[in-house]
N, C-alpha and C. Protein backbone atom coordinates (compact mmCIF):
# COMPACT_ATOMS: atom_id res chain seq x y z
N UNK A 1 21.06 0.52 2.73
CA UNK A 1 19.91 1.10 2.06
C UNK A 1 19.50 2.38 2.79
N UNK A 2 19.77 3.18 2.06
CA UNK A 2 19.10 4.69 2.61
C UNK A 2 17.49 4.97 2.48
N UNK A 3 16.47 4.92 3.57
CA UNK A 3 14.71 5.23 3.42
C UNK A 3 14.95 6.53 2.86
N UNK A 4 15.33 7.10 2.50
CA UNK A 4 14.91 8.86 2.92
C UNK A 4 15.61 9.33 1.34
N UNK A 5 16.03 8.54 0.23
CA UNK A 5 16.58 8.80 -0.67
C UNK A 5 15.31 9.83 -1.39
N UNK A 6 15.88 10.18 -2.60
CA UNK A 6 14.83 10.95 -3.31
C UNK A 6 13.78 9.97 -4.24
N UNK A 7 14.09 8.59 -4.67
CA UNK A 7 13.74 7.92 -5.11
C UNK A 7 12.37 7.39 -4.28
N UNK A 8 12.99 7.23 -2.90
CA UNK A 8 12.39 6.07 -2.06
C UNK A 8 11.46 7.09 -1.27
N UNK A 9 11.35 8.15 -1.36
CA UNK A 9 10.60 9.26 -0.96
C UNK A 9 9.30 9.38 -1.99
N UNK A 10 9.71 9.30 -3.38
CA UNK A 10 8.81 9.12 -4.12
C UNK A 10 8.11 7.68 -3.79
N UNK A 11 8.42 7.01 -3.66
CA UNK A 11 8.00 5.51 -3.68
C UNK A 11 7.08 5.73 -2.24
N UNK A 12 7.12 6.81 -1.42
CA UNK A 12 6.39 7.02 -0.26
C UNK A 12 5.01 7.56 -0.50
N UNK A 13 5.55 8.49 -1.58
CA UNK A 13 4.29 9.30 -1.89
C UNK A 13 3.24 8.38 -2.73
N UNK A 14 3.72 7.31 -3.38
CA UNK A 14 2.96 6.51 -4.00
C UNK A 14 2.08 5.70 -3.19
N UNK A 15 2.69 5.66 -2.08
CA UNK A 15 2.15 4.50 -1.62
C UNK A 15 0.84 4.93 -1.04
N UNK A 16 1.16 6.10 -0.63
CA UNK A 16 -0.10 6.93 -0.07
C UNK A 16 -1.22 6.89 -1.08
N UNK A 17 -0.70 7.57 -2.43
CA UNK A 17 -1.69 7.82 -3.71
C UNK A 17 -2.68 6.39 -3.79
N UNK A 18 -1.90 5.09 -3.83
CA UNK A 18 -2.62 3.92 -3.88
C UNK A 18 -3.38 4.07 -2.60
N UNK A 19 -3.02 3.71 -1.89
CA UNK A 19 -3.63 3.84 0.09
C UNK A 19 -4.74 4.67 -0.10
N UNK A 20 -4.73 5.87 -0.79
CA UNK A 20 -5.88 6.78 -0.21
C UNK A 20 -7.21 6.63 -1.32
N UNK A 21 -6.52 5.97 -2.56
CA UNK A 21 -7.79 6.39 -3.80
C UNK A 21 -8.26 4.96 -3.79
N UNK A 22 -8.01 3.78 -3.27
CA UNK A 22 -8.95 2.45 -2.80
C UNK A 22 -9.25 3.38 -1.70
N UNK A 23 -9.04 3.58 -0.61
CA UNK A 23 -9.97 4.16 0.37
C UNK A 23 -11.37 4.55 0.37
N UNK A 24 -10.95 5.80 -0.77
CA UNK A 24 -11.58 6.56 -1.17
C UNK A 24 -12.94 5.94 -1.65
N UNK A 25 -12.67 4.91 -2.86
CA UNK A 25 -13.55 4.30 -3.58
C UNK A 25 -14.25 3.43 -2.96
N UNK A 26 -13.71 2.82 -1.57
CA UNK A 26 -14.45 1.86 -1.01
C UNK A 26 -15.07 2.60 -0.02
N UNK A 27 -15.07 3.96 0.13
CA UNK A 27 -15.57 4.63 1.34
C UNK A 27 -17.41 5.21 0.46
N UNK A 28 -17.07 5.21 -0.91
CA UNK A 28 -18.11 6.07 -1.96
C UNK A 28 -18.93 4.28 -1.79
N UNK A 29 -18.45 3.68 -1.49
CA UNK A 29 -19.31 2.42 -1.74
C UNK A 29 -19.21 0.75 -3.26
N UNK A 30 -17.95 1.37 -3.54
CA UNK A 30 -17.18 0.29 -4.45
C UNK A 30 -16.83 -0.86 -3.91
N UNK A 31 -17.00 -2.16 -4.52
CA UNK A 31 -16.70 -3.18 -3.75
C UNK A 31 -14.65 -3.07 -3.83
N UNK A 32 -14.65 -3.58 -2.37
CA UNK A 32 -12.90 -3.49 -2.13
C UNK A 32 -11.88 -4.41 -3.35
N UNK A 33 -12.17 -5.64 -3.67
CA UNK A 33 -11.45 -6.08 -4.58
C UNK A 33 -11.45 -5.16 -5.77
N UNK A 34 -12.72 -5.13 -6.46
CA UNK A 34 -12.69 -3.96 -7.49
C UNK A 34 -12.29 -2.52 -7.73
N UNK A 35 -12.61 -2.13 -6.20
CA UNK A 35 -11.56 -0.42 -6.14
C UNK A 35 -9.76 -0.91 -6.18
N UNK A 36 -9.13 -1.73 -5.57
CA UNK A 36 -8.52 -2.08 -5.09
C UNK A 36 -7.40 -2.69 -6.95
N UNK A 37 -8.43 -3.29 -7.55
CA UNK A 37 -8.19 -3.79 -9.10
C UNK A 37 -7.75 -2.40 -9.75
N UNK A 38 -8.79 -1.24 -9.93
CA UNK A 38 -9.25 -0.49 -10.91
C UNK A 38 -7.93 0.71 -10.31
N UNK A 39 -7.38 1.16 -8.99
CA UNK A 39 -6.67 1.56 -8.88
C UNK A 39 -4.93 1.24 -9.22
N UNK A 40 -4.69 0.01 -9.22
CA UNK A 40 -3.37 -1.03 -9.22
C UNK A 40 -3.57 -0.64 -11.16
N UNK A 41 -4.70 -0.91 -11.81
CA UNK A 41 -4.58 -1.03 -13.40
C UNK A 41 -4.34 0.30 -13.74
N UNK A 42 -5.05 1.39 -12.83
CA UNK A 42 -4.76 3.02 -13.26
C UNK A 42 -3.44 3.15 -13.03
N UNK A 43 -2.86 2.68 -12.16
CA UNK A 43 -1.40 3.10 -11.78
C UNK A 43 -0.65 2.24 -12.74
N UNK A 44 -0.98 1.13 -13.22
CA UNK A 44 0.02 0.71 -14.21
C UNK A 44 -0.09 1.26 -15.75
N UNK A 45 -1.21 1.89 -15.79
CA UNK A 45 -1.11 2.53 -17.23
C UNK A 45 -0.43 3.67 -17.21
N UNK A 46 -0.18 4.34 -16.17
CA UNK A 46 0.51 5.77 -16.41
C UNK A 46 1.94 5.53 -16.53
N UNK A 47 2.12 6.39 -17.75
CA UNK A 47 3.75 6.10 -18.22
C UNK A 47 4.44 7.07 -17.92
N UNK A 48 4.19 8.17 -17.01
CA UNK A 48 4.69 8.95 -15.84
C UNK A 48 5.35 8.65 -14.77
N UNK A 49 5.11 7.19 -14.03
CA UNK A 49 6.12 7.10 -13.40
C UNK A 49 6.67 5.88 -13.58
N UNK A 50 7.69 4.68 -12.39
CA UNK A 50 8.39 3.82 -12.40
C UNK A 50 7.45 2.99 -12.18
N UNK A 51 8.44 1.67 -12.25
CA UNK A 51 6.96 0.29 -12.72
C UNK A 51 7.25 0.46 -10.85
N UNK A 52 8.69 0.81 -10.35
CA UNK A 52 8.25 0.51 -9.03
C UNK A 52 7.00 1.24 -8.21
N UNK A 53 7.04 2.43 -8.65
CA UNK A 53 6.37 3.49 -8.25
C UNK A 53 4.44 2.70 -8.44
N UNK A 54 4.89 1.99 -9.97
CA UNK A 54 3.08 1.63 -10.10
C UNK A 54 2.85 -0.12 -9.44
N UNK A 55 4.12 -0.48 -8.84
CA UNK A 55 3.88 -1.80 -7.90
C UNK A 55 3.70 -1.29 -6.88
N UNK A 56 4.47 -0.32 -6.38
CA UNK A 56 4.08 0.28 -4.87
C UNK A 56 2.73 0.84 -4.44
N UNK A 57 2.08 1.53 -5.26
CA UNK A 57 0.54 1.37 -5.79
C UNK A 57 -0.31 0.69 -5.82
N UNK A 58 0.20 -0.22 -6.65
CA UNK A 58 -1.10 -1.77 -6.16
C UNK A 58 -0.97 -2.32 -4.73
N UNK A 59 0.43 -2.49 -4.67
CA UNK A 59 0.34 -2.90 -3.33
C UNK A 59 -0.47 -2.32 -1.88
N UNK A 60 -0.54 -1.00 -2.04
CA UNK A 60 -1.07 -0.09 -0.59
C UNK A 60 -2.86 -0.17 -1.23
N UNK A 61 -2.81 -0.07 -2.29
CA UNK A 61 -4.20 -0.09 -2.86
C UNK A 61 -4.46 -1.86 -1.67
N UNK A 62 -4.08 -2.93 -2.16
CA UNK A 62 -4.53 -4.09 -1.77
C UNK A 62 -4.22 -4.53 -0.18
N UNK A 63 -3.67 -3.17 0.47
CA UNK A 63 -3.37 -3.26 1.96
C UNK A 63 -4.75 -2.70 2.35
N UNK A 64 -5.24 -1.24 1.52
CA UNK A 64 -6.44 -0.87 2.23
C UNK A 64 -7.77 -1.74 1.94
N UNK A 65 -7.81 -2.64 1.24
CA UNK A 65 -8.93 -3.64 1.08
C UNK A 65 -9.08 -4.28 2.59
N UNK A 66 -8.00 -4.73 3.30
CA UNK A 66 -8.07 -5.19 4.57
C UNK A 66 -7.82 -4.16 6.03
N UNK A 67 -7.42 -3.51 5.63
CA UNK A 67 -7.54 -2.37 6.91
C UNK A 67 -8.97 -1.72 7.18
N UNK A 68 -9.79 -1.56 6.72
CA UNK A 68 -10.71 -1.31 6.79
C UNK A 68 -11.53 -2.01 8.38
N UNK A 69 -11.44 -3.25 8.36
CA UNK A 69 -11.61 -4.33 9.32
C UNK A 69 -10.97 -3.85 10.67
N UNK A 70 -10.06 -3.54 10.45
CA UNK A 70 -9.11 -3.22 12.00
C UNK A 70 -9.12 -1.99 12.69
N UNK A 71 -9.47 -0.67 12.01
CA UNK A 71 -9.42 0.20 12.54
C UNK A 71 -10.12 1.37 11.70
N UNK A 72 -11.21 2.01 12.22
CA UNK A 72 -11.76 3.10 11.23
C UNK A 72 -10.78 4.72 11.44
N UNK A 73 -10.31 4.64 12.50
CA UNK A 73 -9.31 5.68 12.67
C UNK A 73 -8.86 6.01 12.24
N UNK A 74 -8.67 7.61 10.82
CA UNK A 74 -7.89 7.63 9.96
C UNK A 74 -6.38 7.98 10.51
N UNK A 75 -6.02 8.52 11.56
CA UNK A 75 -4.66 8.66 11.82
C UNK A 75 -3.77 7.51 12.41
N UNK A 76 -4.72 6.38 12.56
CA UNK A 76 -4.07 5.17 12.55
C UNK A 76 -4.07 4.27 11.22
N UNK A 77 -5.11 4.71 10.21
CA UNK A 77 -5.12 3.95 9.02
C UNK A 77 -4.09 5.06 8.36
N UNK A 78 -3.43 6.20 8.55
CA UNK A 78 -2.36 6.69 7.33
C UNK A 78 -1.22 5.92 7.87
N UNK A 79 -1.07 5.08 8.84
CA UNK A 79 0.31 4.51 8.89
C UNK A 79 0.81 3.63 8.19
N UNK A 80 -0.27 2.54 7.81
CA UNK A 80 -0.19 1.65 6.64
C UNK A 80 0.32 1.97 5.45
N UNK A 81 -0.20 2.95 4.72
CA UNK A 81 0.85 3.34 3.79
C UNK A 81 2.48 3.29 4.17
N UNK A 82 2.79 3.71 5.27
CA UNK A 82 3.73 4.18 5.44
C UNK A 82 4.74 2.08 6.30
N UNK A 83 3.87 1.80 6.43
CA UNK A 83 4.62 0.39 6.84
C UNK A 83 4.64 -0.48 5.60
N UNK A 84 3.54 0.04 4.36
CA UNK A 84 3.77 -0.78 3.00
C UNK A 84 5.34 -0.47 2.51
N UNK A 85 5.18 0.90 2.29
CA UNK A 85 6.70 1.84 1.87
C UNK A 85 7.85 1.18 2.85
N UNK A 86 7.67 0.72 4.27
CA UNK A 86 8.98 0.84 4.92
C UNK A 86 9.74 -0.86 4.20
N UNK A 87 8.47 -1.98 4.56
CA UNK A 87 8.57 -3.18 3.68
C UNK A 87 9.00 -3.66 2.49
N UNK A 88 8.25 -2.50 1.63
CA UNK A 88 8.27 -2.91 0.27
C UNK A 88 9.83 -2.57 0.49
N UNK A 89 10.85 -0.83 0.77
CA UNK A 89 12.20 -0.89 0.29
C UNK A 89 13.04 -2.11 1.24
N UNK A 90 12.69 -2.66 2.31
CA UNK A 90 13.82 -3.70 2.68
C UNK A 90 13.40 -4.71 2.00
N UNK A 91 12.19 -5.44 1.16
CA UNK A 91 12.01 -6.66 0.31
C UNK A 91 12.23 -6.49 -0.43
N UNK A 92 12.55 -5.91 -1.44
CA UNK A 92 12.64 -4.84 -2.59
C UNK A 92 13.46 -6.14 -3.31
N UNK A 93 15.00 -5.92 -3.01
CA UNK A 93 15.87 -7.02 -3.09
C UNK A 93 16.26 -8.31 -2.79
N UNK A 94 15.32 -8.75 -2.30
CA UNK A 94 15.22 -10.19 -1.65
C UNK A 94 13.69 -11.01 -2.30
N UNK A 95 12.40 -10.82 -2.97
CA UNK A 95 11.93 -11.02 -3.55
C UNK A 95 11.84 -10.22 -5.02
N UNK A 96 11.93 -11.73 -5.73
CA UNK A 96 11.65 -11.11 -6.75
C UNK A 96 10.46 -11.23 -7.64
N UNK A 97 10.32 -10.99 -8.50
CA UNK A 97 8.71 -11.03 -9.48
C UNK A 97 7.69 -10.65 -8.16
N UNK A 98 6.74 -10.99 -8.46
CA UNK A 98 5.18 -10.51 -8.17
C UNK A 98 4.75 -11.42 -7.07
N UNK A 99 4.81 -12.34 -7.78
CA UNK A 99 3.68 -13.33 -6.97
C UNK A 99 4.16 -13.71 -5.41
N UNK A 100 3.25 -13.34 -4.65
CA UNK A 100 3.19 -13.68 -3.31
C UNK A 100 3.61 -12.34 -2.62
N UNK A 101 5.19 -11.27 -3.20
CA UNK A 101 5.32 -10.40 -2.58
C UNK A 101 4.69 -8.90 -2.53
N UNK A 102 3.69 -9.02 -2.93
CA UNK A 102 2.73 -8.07 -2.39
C UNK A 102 1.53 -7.93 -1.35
N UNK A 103 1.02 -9.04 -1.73
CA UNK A 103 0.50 -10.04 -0.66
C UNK A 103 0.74 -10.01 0.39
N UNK A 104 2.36 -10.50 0.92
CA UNK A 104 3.06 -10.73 2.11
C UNK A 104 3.22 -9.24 2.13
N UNK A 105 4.04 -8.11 1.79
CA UNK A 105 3.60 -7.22 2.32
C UNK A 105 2.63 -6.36 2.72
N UNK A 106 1.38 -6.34 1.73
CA UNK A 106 -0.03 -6.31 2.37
C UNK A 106 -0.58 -6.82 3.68
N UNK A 107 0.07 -8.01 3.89
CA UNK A 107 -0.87 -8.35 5.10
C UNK A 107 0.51 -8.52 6.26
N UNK A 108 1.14 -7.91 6.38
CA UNK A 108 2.53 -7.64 7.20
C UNK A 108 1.88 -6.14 7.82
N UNK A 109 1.50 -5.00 6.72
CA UNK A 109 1.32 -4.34 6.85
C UNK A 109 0.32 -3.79 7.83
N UNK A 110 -1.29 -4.77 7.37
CA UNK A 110 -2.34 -4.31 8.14
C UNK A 110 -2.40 -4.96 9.50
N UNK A 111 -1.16 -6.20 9.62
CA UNK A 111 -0.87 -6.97 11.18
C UNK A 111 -0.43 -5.85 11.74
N UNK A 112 0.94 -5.07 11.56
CA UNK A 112 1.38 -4.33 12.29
C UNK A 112 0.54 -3.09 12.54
N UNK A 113 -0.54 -2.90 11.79
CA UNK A 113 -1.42 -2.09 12.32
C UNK A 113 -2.08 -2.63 13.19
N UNK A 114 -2.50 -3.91 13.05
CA UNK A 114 -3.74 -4.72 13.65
C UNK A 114 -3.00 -4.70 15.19
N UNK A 115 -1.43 -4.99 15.55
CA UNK A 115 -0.77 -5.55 16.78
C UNK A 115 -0.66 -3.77 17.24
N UNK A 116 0.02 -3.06 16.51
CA UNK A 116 -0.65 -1.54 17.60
C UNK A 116 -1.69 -1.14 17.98
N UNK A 117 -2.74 -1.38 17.87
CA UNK A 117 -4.23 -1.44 17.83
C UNK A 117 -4.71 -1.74 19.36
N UNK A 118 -3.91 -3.13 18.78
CA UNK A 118 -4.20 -4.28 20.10
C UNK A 118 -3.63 -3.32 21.44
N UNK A 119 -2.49 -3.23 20.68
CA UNK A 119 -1.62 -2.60 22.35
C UNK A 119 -1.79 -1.50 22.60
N UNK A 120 -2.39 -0.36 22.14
CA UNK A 120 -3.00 0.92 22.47
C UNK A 120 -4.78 0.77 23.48
């Protein structure tokens, strides 16, 4: 599996787009499940990009519901995006459908933030 494809590059940039606009909404004062909902449903209505592109979306959307807790640091909270993206392409092929694997990478995600945290 190549990270750095043109595909999986896009699938980077998504992850951010989800990551930053729950942020965003829970930073204006939106409750986190509901920013977290209303971003994952915006990204699945747009018929602009891939369904992966609008799962990779919900998913970083429902990573920043819990990062919030661990670290207010934004140059330690842009990594999460970037550990949703590294996850999501090695699970990619090994789970399939929905249920549970977003989840598990959500909270994979904000640990390995949570365990650099610790050790810094």
């Amino acid at each position: 599996m190549n990270l750095f494809r043109l595909h999986s590059m896009y699938l980077l940039f998504f992850s951010f787009v989800g990551f930053l606009a729950c942020h965003i909404l829970i930073s204006i004062g939106l409750n986190p499940i509901l920013a977290s909902s209303l971003v994952g449903f915006t990204g699945s209505l747009s018929k602009y990009i891939s369904k992966k592109a609008s799962t990779i979306i919900y998913c970083s959307s429902f990573a920043a519901i819990g990062v919030l807790e661990v670290n207010q640091r934004i140059s330690l909270l842009l990594l999460v995006p970037i550990f949703v993206w590294i996850i999501f392409r090695f699970l990619d092929n090994h789970f399939h459908g929905h249920g549970g694997k977003l989840g598990t990478i959500a909270f994979l995600s904000v640990s390995f933030l949570f365990c650099l945290v610790s050790y810094l």
